[in-house]
C-alpha atoms as a PDB file:
ATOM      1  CA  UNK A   1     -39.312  73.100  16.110  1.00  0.00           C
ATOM      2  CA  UNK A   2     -40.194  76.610  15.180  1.00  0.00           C
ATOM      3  CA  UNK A   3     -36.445  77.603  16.001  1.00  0.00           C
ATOM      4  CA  UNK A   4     -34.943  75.023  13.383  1.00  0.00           C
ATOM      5  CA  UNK A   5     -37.356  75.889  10.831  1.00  0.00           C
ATOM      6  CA  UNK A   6     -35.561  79.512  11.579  1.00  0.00           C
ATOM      7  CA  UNK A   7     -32.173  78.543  11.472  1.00  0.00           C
ATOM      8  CA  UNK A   8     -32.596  76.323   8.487  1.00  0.00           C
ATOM      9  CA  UNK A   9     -33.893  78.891   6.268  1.00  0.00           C
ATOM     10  CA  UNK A  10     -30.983  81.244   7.632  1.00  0.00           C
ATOM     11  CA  UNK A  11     -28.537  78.400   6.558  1.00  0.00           C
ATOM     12  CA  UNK A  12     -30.055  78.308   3.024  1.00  0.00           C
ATOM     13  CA  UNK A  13     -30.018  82.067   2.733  1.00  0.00           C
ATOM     14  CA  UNK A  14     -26.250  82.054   3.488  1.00  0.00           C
ATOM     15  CA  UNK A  15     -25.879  79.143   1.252  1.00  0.00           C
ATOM     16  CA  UNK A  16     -27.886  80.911  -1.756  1.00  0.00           C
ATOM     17  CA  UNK A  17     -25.341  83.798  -1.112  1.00  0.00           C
ATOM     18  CA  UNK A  18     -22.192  81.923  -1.583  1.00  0.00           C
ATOM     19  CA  UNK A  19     -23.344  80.016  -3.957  1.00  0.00           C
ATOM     20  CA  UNK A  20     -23.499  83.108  -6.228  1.00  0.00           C
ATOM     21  CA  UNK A  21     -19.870  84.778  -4.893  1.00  0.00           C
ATOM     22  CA  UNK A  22     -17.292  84.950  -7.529  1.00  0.00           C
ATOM     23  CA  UNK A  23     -14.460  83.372  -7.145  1.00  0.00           C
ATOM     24  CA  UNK A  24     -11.452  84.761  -8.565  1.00  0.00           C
ATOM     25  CA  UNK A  25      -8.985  82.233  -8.679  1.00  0.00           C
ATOM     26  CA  UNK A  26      -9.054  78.178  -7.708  1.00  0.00           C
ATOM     27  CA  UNK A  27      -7.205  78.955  -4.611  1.00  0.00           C
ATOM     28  CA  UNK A  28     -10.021  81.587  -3.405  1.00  0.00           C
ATOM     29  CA  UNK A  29     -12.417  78.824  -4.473  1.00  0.00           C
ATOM     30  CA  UNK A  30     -11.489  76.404  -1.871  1.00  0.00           C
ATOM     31  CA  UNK A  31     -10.627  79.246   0.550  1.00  0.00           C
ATOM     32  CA  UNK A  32     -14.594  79.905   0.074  1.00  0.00           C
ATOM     33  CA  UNK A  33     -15.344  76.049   0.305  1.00  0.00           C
ATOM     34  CA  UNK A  34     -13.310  75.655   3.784  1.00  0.00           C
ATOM     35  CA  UNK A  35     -15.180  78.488   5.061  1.00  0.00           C
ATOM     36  CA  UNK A  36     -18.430  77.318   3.821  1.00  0.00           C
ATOM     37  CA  UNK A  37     -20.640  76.779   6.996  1.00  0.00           C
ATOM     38  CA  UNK A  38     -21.993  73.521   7.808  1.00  0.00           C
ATOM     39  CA  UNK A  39     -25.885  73.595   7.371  1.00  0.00           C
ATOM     40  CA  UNK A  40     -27.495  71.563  10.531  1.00  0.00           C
ATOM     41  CA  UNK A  41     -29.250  68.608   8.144  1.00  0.00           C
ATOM     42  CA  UNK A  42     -25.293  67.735   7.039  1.00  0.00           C
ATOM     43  CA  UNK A  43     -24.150  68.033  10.246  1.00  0.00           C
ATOM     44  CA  UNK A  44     -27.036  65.644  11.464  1.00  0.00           C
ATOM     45  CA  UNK A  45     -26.353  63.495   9.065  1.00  0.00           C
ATOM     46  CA  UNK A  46     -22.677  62.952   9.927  1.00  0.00           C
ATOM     47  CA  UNK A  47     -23.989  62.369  13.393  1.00  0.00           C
ATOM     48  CA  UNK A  48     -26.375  59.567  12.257  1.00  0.00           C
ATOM     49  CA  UNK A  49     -23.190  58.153  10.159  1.00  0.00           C
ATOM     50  CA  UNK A  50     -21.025  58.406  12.745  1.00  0.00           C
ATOM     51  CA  UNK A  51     -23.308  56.762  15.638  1.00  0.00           C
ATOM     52  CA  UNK A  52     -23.812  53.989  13.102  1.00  0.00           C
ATOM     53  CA  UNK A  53     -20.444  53.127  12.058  1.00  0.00           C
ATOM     54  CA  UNK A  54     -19.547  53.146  16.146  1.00  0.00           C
ATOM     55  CA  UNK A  55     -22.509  50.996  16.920  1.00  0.00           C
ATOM     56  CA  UNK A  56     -21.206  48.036  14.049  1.00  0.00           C
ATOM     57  CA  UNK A  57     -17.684  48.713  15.066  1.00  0.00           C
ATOM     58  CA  UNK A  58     -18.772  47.452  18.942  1.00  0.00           C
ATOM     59  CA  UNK A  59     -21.232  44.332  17.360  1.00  0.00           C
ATOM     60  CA  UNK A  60     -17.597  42.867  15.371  1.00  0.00           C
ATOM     61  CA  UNK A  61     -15.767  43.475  18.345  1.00  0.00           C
ATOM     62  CA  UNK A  62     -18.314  41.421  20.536  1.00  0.00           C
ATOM     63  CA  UNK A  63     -18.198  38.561  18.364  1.00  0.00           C
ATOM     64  CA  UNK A  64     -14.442  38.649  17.744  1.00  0.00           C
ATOM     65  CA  UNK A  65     -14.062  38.665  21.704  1.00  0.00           C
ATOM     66  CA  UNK A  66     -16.483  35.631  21.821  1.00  0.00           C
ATOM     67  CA  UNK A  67     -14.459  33.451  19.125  1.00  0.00           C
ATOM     68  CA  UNK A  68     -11.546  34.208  21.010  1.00  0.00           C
ATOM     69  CA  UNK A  69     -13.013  32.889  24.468  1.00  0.00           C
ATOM     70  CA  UNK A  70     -10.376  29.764  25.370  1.00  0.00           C
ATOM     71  CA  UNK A  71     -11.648  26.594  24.143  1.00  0.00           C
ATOM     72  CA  UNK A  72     -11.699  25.606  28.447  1.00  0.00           C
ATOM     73  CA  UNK A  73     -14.093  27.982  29.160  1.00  0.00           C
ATOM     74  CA  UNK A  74     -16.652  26.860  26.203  1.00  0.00           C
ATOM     75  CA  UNK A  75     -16.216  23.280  27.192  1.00  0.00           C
ATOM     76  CA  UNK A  76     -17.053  23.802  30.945  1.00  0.00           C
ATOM     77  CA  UNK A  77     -20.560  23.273  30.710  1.00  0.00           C
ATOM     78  CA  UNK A  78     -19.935  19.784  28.904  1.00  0.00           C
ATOM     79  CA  UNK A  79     -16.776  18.623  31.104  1.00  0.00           C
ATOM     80  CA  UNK A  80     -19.016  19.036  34.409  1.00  0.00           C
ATOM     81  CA  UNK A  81     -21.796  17.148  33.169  1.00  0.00           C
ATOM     82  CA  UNK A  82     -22.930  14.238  35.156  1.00  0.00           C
ATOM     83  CA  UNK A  83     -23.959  11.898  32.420  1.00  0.00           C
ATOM     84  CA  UNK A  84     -22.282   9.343  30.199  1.00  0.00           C
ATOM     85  CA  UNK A  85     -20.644  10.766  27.019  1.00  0.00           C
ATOM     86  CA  UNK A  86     -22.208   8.875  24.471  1.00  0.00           C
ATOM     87  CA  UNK A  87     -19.838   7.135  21.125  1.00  0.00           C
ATOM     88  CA  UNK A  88     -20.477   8.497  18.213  1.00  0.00           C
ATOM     89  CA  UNK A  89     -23.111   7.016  16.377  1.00  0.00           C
ATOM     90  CA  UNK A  90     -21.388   7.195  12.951  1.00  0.00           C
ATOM     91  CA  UNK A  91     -17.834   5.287  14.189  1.00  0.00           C
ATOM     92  CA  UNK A  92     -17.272   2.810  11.270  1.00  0.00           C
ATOM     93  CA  UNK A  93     -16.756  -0.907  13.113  1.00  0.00           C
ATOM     94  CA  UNK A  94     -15.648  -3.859  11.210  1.00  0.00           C
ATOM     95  CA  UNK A  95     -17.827  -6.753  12.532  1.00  0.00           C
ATOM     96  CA  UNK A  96     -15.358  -9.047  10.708  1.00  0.00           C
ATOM     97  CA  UNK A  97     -12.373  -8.058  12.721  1.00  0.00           C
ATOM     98  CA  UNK A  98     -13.583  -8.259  15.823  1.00  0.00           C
ATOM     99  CA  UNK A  99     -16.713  -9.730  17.134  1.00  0.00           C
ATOM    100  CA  UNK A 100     -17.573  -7.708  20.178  1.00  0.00           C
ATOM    101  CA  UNK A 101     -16.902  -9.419  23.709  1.00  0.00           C
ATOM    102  CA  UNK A 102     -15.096 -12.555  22.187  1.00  0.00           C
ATOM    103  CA  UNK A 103     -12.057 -10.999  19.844  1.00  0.00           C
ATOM    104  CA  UNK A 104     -12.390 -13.960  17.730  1.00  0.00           C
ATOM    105  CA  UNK A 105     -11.832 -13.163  13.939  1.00  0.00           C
ATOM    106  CA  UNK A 106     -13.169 -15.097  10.870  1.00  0.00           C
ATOM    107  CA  UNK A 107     -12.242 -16.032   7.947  1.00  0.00           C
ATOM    108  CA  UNK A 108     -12.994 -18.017   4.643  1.00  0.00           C
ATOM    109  CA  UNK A 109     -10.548 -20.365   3.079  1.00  0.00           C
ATOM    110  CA  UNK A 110     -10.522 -20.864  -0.521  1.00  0.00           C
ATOM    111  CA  UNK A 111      -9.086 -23.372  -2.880  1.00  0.00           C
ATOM    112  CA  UNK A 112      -9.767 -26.850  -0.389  1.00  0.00           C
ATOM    113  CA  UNK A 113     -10.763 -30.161  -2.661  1.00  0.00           C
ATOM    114  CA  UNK A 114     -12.635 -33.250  -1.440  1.00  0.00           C
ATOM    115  CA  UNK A 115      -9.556 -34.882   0.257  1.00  0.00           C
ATOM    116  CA  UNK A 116      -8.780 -31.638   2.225  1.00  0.00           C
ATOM    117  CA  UNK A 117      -9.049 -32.317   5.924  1.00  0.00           C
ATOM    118  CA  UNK A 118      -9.235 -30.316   8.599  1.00  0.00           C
ATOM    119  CA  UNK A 119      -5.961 -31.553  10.326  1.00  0.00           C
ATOM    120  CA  UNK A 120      -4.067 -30.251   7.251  1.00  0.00           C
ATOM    121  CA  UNK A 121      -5.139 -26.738   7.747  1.00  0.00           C
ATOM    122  CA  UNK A 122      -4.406 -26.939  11.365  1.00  0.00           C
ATOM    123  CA  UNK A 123      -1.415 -28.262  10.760  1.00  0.00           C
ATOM    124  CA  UNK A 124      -0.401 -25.996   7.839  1.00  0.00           C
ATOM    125  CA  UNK A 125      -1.377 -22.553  10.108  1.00  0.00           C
ATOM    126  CA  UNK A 126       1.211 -23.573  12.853  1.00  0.00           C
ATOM    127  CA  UNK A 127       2.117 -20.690  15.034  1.00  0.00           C
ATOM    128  CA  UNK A 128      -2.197 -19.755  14.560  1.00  0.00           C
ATOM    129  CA  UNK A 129      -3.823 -21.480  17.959  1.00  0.00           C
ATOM    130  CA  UNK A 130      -6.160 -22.874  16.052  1.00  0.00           C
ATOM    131  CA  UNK A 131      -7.679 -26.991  16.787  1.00  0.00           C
ATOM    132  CA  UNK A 132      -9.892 -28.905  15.030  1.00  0.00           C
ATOM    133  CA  UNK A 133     -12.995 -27.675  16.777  1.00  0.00           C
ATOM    134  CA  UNK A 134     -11.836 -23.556  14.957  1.00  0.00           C
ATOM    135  CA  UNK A 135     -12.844 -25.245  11.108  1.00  0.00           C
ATOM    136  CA  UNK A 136     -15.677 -25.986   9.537  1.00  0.00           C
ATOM    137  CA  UNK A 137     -16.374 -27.266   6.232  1.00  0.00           C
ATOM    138  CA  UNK A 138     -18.645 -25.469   3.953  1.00  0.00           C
ATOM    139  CA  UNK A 139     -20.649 -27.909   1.594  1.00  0.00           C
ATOM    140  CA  UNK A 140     -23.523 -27.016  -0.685  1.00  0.00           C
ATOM    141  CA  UNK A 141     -25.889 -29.150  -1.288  1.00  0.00           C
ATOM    142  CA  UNK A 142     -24.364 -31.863  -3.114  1.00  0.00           C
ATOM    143  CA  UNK A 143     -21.459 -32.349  -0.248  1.00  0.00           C
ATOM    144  CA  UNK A 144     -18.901 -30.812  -2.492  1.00  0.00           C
ATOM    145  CA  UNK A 145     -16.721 -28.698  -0.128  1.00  0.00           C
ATOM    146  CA  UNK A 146     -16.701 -25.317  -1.146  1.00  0.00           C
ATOM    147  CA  UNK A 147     -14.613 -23.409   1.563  1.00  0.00           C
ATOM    148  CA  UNK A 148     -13.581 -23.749   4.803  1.00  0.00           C
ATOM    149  CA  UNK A 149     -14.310 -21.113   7.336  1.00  0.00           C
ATOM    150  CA  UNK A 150     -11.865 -20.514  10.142  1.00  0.00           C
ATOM    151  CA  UNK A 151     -12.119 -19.166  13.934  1.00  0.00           C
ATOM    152  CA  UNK A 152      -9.520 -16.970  14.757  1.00  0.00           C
ATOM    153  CA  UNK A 153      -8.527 -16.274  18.645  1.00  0.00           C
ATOM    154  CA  UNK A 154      -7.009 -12.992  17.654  1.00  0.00           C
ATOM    155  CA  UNK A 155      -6.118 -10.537  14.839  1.00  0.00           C
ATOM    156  CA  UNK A 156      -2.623 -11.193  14.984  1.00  0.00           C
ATOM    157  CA  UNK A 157      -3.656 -14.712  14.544  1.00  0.00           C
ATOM    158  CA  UNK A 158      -5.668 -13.793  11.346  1.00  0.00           C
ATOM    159  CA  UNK A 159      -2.722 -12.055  10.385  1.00  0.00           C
ATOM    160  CA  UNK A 160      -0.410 -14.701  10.882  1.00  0.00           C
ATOM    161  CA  UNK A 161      -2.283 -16.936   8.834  1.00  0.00           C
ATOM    162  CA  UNK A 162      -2.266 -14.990   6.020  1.00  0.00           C
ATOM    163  CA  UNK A 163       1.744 -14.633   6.156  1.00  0.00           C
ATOM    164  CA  UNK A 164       1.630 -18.392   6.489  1.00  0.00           C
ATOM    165  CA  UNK A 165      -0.279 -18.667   3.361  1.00  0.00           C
ATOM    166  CA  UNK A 166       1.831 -16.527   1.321  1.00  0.00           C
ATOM    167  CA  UNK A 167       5.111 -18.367   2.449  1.00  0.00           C
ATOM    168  CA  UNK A 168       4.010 -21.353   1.291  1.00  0.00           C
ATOM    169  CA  UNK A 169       2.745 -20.726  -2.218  1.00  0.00           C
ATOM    170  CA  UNK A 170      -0.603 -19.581  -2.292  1.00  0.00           C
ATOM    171  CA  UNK A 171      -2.160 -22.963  -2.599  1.00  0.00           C
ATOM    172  CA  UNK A 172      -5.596 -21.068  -0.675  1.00  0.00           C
ATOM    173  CA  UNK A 173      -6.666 -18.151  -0.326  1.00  0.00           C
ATOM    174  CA  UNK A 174      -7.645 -16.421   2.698  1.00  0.00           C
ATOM    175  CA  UNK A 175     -10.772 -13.819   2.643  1.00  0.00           C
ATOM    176  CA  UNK A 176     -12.945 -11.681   5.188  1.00  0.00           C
ATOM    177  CA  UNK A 177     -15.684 -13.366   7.157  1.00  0.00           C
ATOM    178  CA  UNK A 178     -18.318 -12.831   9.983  1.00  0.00           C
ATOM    179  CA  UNK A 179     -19.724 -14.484  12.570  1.00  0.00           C
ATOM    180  CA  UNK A 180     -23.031 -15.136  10.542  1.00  0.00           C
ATOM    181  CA  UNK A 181     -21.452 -17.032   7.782  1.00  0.00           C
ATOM    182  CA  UNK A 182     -19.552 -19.749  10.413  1.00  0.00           C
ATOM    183  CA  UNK A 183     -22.822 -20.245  12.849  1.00  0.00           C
ATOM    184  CA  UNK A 184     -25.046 -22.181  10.395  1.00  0.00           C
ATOM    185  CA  UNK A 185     -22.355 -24.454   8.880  1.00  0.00           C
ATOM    186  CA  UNK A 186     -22.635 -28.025  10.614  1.00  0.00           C
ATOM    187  CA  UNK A 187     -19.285 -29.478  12.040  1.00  0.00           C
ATOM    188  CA  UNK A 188     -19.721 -33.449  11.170  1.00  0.00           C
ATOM    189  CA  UNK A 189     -16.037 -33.573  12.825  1.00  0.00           C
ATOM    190  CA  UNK A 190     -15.439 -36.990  10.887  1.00  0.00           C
ATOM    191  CA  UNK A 191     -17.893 -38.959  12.778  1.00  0.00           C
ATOM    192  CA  UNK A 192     -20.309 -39.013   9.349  1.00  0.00           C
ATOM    193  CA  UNK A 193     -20.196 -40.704   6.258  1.00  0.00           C
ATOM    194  CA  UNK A 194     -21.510 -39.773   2.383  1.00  0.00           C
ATOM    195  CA  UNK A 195     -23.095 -42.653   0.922  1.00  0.00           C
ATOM    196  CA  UNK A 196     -23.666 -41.770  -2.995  1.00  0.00           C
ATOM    197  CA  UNK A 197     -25.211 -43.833  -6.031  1.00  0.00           C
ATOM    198  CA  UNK A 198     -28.188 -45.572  -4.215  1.00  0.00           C
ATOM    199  CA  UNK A 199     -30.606 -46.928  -6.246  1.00  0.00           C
ATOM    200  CA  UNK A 200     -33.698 -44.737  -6.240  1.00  0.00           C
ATOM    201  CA  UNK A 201     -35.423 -47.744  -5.078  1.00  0.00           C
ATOM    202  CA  UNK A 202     -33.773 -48.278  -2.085  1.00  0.00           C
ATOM    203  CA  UNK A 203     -35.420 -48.612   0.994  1.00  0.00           C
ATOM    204  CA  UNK A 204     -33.763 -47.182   4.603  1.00  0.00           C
ATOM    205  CA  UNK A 205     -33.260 -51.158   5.314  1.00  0.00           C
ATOM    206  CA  UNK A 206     -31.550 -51.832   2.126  1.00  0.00           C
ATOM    207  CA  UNK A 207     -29.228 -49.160   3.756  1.00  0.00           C
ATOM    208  CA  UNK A 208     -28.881 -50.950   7.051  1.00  0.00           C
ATOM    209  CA  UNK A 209     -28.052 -53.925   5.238  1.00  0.00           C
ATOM    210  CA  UNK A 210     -25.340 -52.424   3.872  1.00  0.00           C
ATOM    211  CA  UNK A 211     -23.828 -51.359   6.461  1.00  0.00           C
ATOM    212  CA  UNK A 212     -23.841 -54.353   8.298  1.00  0.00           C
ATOM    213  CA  UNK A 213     -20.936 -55.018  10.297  1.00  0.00           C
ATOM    214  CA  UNK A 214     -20.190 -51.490  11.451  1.00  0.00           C
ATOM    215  CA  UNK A 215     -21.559 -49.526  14.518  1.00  0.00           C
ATOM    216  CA  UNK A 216     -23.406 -46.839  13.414  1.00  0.00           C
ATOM    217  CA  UNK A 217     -26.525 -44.396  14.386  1.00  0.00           C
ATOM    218  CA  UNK A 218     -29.782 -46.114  12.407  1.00  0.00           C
ATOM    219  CA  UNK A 219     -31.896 -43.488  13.252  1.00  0.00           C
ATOM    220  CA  UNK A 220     -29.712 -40.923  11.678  1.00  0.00           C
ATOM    221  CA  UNK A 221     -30.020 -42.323   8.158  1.00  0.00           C
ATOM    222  CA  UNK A 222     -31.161 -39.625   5.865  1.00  0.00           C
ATOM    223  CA  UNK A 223     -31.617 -40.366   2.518  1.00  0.00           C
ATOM    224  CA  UNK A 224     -32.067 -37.184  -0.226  1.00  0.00           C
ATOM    225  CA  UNK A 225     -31.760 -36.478  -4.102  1.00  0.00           C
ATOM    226  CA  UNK A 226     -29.908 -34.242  -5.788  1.00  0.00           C
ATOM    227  CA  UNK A 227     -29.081 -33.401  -9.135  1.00  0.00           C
ATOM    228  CA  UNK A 228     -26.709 -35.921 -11.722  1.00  0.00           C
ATOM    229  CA  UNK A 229     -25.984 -36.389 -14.784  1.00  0.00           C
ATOM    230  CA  UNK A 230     -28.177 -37.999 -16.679  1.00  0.00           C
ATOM    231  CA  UNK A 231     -29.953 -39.043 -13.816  1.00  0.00           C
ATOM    232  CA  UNK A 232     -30.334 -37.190 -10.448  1.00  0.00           C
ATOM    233  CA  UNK A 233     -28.514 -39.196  -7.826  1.00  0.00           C
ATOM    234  CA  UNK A 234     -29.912 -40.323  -4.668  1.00  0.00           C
ATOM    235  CA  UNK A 235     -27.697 -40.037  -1.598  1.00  0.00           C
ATOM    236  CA  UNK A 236     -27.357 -40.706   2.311  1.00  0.00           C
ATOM    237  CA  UNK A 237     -26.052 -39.460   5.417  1.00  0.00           C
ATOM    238  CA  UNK A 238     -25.115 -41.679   8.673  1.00  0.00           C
ATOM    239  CA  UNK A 239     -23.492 -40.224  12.127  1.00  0.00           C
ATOM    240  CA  UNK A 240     -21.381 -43.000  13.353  1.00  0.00           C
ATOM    241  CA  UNK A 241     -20.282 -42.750  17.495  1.00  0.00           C
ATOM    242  CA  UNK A 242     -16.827 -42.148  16.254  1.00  0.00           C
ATOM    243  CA  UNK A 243     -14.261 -40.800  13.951  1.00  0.00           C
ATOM    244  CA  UNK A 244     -12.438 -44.437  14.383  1.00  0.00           C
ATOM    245  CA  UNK A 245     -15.766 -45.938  13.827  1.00  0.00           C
ATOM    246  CA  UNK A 246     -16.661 -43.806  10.653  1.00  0.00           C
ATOM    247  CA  UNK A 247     -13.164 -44.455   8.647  1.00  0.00           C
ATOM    248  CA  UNK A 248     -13.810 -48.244   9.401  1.00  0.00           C
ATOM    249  CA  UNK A 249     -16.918 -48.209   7.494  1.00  0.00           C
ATOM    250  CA  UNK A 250     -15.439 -46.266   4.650  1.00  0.00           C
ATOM    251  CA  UNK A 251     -12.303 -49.166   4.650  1.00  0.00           C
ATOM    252  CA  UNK A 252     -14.768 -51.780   5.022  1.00  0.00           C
ATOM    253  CA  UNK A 253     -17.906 -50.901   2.552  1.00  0.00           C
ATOM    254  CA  UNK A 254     -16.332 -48.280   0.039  1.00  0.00           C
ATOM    255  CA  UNK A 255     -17.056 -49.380  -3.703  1.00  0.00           C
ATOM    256  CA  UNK A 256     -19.296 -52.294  -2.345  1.00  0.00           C
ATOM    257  CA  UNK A 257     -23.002 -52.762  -3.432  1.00  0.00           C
ATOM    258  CA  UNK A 258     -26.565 -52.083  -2.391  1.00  0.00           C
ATOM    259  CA  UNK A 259     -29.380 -53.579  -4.698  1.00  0.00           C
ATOM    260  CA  UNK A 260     -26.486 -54.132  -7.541  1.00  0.00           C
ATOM    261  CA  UNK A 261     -25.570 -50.269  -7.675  1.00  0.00           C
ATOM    262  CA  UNK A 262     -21.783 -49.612  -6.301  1.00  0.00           C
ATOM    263  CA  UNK A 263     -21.834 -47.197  -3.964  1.00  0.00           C
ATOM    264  CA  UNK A 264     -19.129 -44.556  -3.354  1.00  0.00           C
ATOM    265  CA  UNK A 265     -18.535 -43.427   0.645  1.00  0.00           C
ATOM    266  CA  UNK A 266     -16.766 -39.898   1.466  1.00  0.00           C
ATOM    267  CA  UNK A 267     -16.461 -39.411   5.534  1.00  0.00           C
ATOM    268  CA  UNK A 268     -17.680 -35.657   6.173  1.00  0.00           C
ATOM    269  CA  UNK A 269     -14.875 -32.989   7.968  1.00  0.00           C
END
């Protein structure tokens, strides 16, 4: 320590004496810069820079060498494992499309009236597989058929339909379903028959009478209101054993009366 304090203060001598030498001209001015010593703090300092600027060079060229390691080699680790790659959890899936394990596509028909059956749409999506068990009716709650849904067997099926559709004017239109709109719909498959206008009097035998003459389910009578004009309108329901069975009833006892009201009968698709 006591030898650097020595040649410090021998360096700032020196430098005290240049300092004060006259230069005659620019060009002995840098001639007496270029032979100006280096003191030992400068020259430390340039060490210091110089050890610092070498250690920061070596850190970028480690990580430059590590992004440029071969995709292979990072993915080892991950190729060798023994467990199941998982999907990814954010993979969009259209339940509509395709309803997993089945392939069977839904949709929603739009534009069917009361005298739509479910033979015409079978018939008018030829080239679809579909039979009469792949529509239902959808009625709200006055029996007034408000769609039809249809099972697909396929996409290309779904597809098919819709090219069907557009070939032959538009007179429905065909829209995106699910499973969970078709499930809770009830199929009556033709074997049931509307009974409107019943007096509100009517009893479940006044029904019976009525019907007399055709084969029918008695305990499957359900009688129900629901909302008229002026008057809210009571109405029934009865399964017959039959779709032969149900139109004759509808031949034989549409427009006839029950306790001097006429009554109007619809068979339910």
């Amino acid at each position: 320590q006591q030898q650097l304090s020595l040649a410090y203060s021998v360096v700032c001598r020196r430098s005290f004496h240049y300092s004060s030498f006259d230069c005659h001209s620019a060009a002995q001015s840098r001639a007496c810069t270029r032979s100006f010593p280096k003191t030992f703090p400068e020259k430390m300092s340039k060490l210091r820079l110089f050890a610092t600027a070498l250690g920061s060079r070596l850190t970028v060229r480690t990580v430059r060498e590590n992004h440029g390691i071969p995709l292979l080699l990072r993915e080892l680790p991950r190729w060798f494992s023994t467990e199941a790659e998982q999907p990814p959890q954010d993979s969009a899936v259209d339940s509509f499309l395709q309803t997993p394990g089945t392939g069977l596509v839904y949709g929603r028909l739009i534009g069917v009236t009361r005298h739509t059956l479910k033979t015409d749409i079978v018939n008018m999506l030829e080239g679809c597989k579909l039979t009469l068990d792949d529509v239902k009716v959808d009625y709200n709650r006055s029996f007034t058929p408000v769609g039809m849904m249809v099972q697909f067997p396929s996409r290309n099926a779904f597809d098919q339909a819709i090219r069907v559709i557009g070939k032959k004017g538009r007179l429905y239109k065909l829209e995106r379903a699910d499973r969970s709109q078709w499930d809770p719909l009830i199929p009556y498959n033709g074997k049931a028959v509307l009974l409107q206008g019943i007096p509100r009097n009517a009893l479940p035998e006044d029904v019976e009478r009525f019907l007399t003459g055709c084969e029918y389910d008695a305990s499957s009578i359900d009688m129900f209101l629901r909302a008229g004009f002026p008057d809210p309108i009571r109405m029934a329901t009865v399964k017959f054993p039959s779709q032969t069975e149900a139109m004759n009833a509808f031949i034989k006892k549409n427009r006839s009366f029950c306790l001097n009201n006429q009554i109007l009968l619809r068979v339910l698709q």
